[in-house]
C-alpha atoms as a PDB file:
ATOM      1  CA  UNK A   1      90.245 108.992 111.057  1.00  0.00           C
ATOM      2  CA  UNK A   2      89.009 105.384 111.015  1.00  0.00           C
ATOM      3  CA  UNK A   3      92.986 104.227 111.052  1.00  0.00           C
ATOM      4  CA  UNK A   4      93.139 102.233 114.465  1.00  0.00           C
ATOM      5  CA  UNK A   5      92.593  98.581 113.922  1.00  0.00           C
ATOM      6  CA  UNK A   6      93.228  98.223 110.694  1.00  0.00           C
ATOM      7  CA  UNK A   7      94.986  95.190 109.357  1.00  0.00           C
ATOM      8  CA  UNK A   8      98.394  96.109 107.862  1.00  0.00           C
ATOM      9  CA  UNK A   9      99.213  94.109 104.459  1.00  0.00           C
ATOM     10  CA  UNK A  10     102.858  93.076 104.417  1.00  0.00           C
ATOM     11  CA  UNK A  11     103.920  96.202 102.346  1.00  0.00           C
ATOM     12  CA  UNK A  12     103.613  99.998 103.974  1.00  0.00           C
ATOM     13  CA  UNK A  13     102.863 101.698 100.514  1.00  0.00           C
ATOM     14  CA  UNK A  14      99.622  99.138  99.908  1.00  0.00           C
ATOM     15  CA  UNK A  15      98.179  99.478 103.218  1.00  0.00           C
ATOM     16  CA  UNK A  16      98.851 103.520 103.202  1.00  0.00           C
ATOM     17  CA  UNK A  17      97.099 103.835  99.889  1.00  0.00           C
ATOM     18  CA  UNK A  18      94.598 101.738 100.877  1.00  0.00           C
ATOM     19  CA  UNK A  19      93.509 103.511 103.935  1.00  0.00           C
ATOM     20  CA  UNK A  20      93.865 106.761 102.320  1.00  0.00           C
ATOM     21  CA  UNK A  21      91.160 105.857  99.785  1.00  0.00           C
ATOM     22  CA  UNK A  22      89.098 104.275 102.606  1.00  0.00           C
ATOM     23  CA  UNK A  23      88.868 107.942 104.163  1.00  0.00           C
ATOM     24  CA  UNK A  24      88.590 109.016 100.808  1.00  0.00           C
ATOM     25  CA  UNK A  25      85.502 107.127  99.632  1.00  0.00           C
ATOM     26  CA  UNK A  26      83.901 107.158 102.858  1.00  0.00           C
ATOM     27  CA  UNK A  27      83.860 111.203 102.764  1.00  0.00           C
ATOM     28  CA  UNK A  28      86.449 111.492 105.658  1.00  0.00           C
ATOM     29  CA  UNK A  29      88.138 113.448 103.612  1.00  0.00           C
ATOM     30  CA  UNK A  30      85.761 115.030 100.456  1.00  0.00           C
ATOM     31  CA  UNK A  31      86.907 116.865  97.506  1.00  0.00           C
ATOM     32  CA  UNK A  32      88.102 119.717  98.534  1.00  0.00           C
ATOM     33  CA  UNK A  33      89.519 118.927 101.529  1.00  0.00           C
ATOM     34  CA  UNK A  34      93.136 119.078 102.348  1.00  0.00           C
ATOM     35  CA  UNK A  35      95.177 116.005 103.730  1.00  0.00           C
ATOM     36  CA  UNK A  36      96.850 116.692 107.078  1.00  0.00           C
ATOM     37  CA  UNK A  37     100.829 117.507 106.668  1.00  0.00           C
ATOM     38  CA  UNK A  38     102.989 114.418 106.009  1.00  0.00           C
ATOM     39  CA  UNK A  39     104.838 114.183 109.503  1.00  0.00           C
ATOM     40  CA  UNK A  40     101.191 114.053 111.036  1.00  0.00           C
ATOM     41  CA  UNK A  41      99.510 111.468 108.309  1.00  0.00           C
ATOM     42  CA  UNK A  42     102.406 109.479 108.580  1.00  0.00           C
ATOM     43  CA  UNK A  43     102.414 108.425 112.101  1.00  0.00           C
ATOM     44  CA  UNK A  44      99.056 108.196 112.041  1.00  0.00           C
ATOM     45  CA  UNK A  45      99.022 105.334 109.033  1.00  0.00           C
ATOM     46  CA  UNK A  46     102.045 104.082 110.910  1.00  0.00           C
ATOM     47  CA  UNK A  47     104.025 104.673 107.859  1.00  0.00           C
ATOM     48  CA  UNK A  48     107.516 106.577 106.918  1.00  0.00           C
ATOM     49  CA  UNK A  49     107.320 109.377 105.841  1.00  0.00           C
ATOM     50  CA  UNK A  50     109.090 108.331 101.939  1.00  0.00           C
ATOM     51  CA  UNK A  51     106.471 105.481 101.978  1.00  0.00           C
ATOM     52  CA  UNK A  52     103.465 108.047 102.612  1.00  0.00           C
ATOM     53  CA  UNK A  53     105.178 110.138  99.832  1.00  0.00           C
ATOM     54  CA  UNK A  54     105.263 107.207  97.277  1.00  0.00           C
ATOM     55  CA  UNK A  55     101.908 106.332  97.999  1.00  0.00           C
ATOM     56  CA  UNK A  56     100.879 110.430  97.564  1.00  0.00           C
ATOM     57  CA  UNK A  57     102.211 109.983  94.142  1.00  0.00           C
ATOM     58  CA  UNK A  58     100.849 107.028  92.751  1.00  0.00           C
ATOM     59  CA  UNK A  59      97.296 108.922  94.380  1.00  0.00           C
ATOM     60  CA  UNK A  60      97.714 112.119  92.219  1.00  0.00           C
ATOM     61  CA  UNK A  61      98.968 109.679  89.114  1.00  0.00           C
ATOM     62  CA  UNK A  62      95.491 108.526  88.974  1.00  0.00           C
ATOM     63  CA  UNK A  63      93.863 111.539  89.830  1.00  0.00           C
ATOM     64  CA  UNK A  64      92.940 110.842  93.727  1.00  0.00           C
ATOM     65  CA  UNK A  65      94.811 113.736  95.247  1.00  0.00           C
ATOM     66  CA  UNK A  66      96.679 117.068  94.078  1.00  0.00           C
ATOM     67  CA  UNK A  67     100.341 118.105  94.776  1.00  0.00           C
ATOM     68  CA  UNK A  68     101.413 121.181  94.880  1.00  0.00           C
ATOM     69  CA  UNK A  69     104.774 122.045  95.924  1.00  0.00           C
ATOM     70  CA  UNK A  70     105.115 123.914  99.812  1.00  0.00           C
ATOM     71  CA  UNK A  71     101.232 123.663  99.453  1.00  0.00           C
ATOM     72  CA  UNK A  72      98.913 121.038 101.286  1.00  0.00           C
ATOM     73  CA  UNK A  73      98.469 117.900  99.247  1.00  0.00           C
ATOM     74  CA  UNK A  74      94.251 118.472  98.697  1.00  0.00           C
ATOM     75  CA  UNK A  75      91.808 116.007  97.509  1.00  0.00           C
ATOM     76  CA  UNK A  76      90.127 115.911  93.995  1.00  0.00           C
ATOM     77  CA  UNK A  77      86.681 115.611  92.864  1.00  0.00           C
ATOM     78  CA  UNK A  78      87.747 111.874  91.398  1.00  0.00           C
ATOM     79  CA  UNK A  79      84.074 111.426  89.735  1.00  0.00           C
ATOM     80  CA  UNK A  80      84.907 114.280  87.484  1.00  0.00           C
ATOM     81  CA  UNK A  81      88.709 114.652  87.018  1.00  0.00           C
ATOM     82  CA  UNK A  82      89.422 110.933  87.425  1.00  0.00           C
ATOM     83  CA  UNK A  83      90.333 108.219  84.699  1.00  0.00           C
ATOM     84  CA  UNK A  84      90.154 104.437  84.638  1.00  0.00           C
ATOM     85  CA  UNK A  85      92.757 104.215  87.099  1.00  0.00           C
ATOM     86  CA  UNK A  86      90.138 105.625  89.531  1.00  0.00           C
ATOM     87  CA  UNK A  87      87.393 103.484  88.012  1.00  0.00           C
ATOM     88  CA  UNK A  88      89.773 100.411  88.323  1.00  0.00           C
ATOM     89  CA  UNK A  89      89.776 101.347  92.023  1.00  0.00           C
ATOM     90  CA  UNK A  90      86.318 101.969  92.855  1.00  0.00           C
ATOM     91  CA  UNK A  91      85.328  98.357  91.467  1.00  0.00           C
ATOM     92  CA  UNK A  92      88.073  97.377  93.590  1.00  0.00           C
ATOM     93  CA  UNK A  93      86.277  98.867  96.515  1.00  0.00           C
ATOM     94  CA  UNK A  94      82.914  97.717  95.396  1.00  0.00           C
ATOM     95  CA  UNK A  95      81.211  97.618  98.626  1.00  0.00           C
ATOM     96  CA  UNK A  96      81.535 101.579  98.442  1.00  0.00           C
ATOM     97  CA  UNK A  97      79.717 102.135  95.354  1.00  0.00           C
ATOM     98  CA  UNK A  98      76.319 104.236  95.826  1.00  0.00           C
ATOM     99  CA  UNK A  99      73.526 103.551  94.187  1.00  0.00           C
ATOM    100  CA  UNK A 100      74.375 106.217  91.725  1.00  0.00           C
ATOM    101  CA  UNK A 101      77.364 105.010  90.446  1.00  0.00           C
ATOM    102  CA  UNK A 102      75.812 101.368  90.065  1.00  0.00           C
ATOM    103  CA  UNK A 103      73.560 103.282  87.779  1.00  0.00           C
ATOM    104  CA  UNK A 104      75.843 105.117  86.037  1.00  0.00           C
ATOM    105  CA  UNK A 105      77.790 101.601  85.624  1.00  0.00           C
ATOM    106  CA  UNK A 106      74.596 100.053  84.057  1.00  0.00           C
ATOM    107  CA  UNK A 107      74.224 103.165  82.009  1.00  0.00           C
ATOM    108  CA  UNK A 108      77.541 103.613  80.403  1.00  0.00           C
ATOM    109  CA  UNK A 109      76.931  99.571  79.584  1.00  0.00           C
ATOM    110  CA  UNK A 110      74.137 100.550  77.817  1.00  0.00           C
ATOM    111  CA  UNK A 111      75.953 103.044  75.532  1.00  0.00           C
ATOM    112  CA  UNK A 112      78.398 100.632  75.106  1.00  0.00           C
ATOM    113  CA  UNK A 113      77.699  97.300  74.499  1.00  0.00           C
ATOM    114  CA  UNK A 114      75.291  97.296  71.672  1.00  0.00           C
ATOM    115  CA  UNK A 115      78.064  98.230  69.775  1.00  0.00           C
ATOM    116  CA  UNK A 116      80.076  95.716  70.937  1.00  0.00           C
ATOM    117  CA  UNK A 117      77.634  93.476  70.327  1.00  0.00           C
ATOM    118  CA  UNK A 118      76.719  94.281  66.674  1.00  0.00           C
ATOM    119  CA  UNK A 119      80.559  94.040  65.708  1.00  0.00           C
ATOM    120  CA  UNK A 120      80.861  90.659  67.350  1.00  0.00           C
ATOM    121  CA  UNK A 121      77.913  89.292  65.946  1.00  0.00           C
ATOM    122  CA  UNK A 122      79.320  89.943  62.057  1.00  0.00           C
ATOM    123  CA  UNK A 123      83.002  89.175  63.168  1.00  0.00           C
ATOM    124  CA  UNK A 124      82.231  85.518  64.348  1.00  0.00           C
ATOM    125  CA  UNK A 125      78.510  84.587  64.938  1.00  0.00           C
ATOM    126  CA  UNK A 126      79.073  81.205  64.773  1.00  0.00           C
ATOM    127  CA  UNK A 127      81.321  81.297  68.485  1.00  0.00           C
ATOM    128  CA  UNK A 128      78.536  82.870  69.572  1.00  0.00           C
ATOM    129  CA  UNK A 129      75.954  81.148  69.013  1.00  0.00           C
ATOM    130  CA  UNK A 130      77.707  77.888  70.243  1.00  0.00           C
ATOM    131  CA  UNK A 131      77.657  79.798  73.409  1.00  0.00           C
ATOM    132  CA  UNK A 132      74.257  80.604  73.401  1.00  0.00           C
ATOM    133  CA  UNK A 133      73.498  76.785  72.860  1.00  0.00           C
ATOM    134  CA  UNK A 134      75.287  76.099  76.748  1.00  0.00           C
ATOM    135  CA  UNK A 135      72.484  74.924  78.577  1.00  0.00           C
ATOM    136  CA  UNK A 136      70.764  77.121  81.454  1.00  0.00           C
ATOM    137  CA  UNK A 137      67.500  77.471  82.375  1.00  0.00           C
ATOM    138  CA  UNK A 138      65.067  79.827  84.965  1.00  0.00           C
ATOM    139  CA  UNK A 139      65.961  76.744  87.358  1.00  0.00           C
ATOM    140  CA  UNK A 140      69.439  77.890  87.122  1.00  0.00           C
ATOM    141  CA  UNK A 141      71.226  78.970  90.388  1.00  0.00           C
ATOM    142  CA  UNK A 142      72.005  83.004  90.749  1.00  0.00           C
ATOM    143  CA  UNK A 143      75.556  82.781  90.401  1.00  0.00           C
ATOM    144  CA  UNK A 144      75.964  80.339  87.951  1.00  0.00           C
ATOM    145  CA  UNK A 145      73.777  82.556  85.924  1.00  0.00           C
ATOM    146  CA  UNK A 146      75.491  85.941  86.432  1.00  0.00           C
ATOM    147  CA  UNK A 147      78.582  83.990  85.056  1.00  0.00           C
ATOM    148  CA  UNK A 148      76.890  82.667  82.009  1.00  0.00           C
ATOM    149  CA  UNK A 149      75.475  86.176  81.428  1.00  0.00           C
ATOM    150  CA  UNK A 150      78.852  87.603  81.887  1.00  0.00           C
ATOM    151  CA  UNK A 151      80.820  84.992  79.861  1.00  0.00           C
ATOM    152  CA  UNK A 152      78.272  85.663  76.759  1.00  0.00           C
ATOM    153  CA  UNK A 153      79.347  89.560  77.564  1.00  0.00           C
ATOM    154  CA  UNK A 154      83.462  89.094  77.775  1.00  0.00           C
ATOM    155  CA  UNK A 155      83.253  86.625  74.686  1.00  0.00           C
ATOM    156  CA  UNK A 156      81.554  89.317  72.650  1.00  0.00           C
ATOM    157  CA  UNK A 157      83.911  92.009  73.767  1.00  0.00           C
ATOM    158  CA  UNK A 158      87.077  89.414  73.226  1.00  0.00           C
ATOM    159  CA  UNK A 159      85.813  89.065  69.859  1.00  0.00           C
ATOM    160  CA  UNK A 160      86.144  92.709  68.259  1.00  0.00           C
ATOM    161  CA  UNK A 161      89.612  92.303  69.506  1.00  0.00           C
ATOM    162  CA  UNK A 162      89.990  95.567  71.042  1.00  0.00           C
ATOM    163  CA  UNK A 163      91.973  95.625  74.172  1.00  0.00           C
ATOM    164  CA  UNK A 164      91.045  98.956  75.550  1.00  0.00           C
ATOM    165  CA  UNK A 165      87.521  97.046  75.604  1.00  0.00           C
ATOM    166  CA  UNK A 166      88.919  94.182  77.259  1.00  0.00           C
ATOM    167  CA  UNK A 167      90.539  96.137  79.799  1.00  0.00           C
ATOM    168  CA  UNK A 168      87.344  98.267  80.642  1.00  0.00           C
ATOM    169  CA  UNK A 169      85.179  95.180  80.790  1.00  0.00           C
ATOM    170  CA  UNK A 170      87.648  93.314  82.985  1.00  0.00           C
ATOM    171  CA  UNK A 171      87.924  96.120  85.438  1.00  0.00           C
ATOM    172  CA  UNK A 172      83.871  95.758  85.607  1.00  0.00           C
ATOM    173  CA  UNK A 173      83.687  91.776  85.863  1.00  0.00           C
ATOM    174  CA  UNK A 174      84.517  91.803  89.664  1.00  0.00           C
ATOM    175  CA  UNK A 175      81.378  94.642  90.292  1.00  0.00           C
ATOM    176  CA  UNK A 176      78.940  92.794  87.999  1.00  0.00           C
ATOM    177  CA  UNK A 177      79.416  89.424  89.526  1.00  0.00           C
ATOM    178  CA  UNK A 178      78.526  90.711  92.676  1.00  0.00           C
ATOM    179  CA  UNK A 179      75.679  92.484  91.269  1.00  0.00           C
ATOM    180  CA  UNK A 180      74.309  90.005  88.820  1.00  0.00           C
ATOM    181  CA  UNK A 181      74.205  87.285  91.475  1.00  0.00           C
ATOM    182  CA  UNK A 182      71.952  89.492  93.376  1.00  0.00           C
ATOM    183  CA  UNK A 183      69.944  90.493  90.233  1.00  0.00           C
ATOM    184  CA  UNK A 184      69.373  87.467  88.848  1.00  0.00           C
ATOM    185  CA  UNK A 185      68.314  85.909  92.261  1.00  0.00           C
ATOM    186  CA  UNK A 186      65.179  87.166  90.660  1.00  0.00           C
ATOM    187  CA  UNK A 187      63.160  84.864  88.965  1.00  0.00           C
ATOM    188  CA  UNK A 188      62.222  87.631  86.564  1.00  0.00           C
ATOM    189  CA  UNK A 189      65.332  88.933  85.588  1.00  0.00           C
ATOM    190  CA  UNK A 190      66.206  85.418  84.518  1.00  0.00           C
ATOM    191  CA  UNK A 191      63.355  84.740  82.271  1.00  0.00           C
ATOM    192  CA  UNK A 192      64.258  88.271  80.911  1.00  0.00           C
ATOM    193  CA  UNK A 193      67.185  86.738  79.885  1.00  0.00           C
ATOM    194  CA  UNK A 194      66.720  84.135  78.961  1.00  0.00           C
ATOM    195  CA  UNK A 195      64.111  85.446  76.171  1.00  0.00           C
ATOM    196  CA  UNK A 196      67.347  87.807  75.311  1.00  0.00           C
ATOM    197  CA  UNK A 197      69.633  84.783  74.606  1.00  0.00           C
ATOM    198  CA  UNK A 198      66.595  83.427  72.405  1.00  0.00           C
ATOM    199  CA  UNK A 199      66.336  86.772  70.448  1.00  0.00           C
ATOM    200  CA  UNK A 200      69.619  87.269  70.192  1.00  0.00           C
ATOM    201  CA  UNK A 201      70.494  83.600  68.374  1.00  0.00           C
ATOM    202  CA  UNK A 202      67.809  84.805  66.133  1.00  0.00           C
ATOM    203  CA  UNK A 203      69.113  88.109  65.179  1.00  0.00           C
ATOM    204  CA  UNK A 204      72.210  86.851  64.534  1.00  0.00           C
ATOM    205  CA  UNK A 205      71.031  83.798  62.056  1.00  0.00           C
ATOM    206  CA  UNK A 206      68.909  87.136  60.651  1.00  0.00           C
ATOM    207  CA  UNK A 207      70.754  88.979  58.243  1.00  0.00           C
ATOM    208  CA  UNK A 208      68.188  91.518  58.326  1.00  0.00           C
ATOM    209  CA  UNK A 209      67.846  92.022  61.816  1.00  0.00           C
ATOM    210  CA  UNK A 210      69.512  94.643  63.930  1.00  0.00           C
ATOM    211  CA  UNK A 211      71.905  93.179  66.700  1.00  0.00           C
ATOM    212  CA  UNK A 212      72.296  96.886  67.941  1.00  0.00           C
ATOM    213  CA  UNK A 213      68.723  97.584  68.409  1.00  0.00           C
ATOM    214  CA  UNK A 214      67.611  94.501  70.053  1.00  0.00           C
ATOM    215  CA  UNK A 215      70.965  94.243  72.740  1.00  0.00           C
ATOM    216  CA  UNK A 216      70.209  98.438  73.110  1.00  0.00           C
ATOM    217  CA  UNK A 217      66.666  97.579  74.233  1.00  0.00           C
ATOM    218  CA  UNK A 218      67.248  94.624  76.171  1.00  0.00           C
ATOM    219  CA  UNK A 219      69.841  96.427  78.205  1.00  0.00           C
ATOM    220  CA  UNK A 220      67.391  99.532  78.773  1.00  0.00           C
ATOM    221  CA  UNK A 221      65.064  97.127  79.955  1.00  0.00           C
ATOM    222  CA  UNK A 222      67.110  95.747  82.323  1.00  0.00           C
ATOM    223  CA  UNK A 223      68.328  98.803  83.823  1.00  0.00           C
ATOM    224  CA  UNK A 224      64.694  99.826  84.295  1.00  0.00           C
ATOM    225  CA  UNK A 225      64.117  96.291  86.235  1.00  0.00           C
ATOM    226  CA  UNK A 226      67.298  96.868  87.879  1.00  0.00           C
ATOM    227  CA  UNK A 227      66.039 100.421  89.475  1.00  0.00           C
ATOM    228  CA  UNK A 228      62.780  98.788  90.117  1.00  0.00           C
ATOM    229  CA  UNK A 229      64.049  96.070  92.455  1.00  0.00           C
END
């Protein structure tokens, strides 16, 4: 168990949790599995025995781990029975993502936000199109760019004023920071972009044209370049 070393945080319950999702993640223990019995996992996070129990608790809550009672506590397959409090976590954990779930990530944005988009656009196009007229440019460095890209996102979900939104899309900002700064390190993916902010000011002074369709295809397209690279 890759326990020895680690750096204890000032409270027992956050480092237990966090080193039981470690082994978790990395496959140390899979879905399936069963956790060994408290007295035994407890020494070895160099926890008591009530603090490994809280932390077991607040695991199952979000759909981590199982407990049944005078059975083994046993791991879960979290990419099918979790919930957002599992998502929240694996963002939080971003260097563990595979390339799966990145894609899945990019994917479920796709399904998403054109929706998002097209509501925003007829609630208040005027905010957004002031932001689109904040200058950037291909010269523009990678992270200052993933944040532009992602503050035209968060502003469109802020404006259909739906928290559950909000609280999905700031659970993802962390993750796609990290990711756009490495995506649009790519000269390509910027002018991309950059044509999409053009289009997009256009659609929106368009009555006639369809927000949804042309945020739906520009987000396909980008997951395509995204897989490419």
């Amino acid at each position: 168990m890759p326990f020895a070393g680690a750096q204890k945080p000032l409270k027992q319950a956050e480092f237990a949790e966090n080193q039981l999702l470690e082994a978790i993640l990395d496959n140390t223990y899979g879905p399936g599995d069963v956790l060994p019995a408290e007295r035994i996992l407890a020494k070895s996070l160099g926890v008591t025995r009530p603090t490994l129990r809280e932390t077991l608790q607040r695991l199952s809550r979000e759909g981590w781990v199982t407990i049944a009672h005078g059975k083994p506590t046993r791991v879960n397959d979290y990419l099918s029975s979790g919930g957002l409090g599992v998502l929240n976590t694996l963002f939080r954990f971003d260097t563990r993502l595979s390339p799966d779930m990145i894609a899945h990530l990019l994917e479920a944005r796709t399904l998403i936000f054109p929706g998002v988009a097209q509501r925003a656009a007829i609630t208040d196009p005027k905010a957004i199109l002031a932001y689109l007229d904040v200058p950037i440019s291909l010269d523009t460095d990678s992270k200052t760019f993933a944040l532009h890209d992602w503050g035209l996102q968060m502003l469109m979900v802020v404006i259909t004023g739906n928290s559950v939104l909000k609280m999905m899309f700031n659970d993802f900002a962390p993750v796609y920071n990290r990711l756009g700064q490495w995506y649009f390190s790519n000269k390509i993916a910027r002018k991309m972009s950059l044509e999409y902010y053009g289009s997009l000011g256009a659609a929106i002074g368009d009555k006639e044209a369809s927000v949804h369709g042309l945020v739906e295809k520009t987000m396909a397209r980008a997951q395509a370049f995204w897989q490419e690279i």
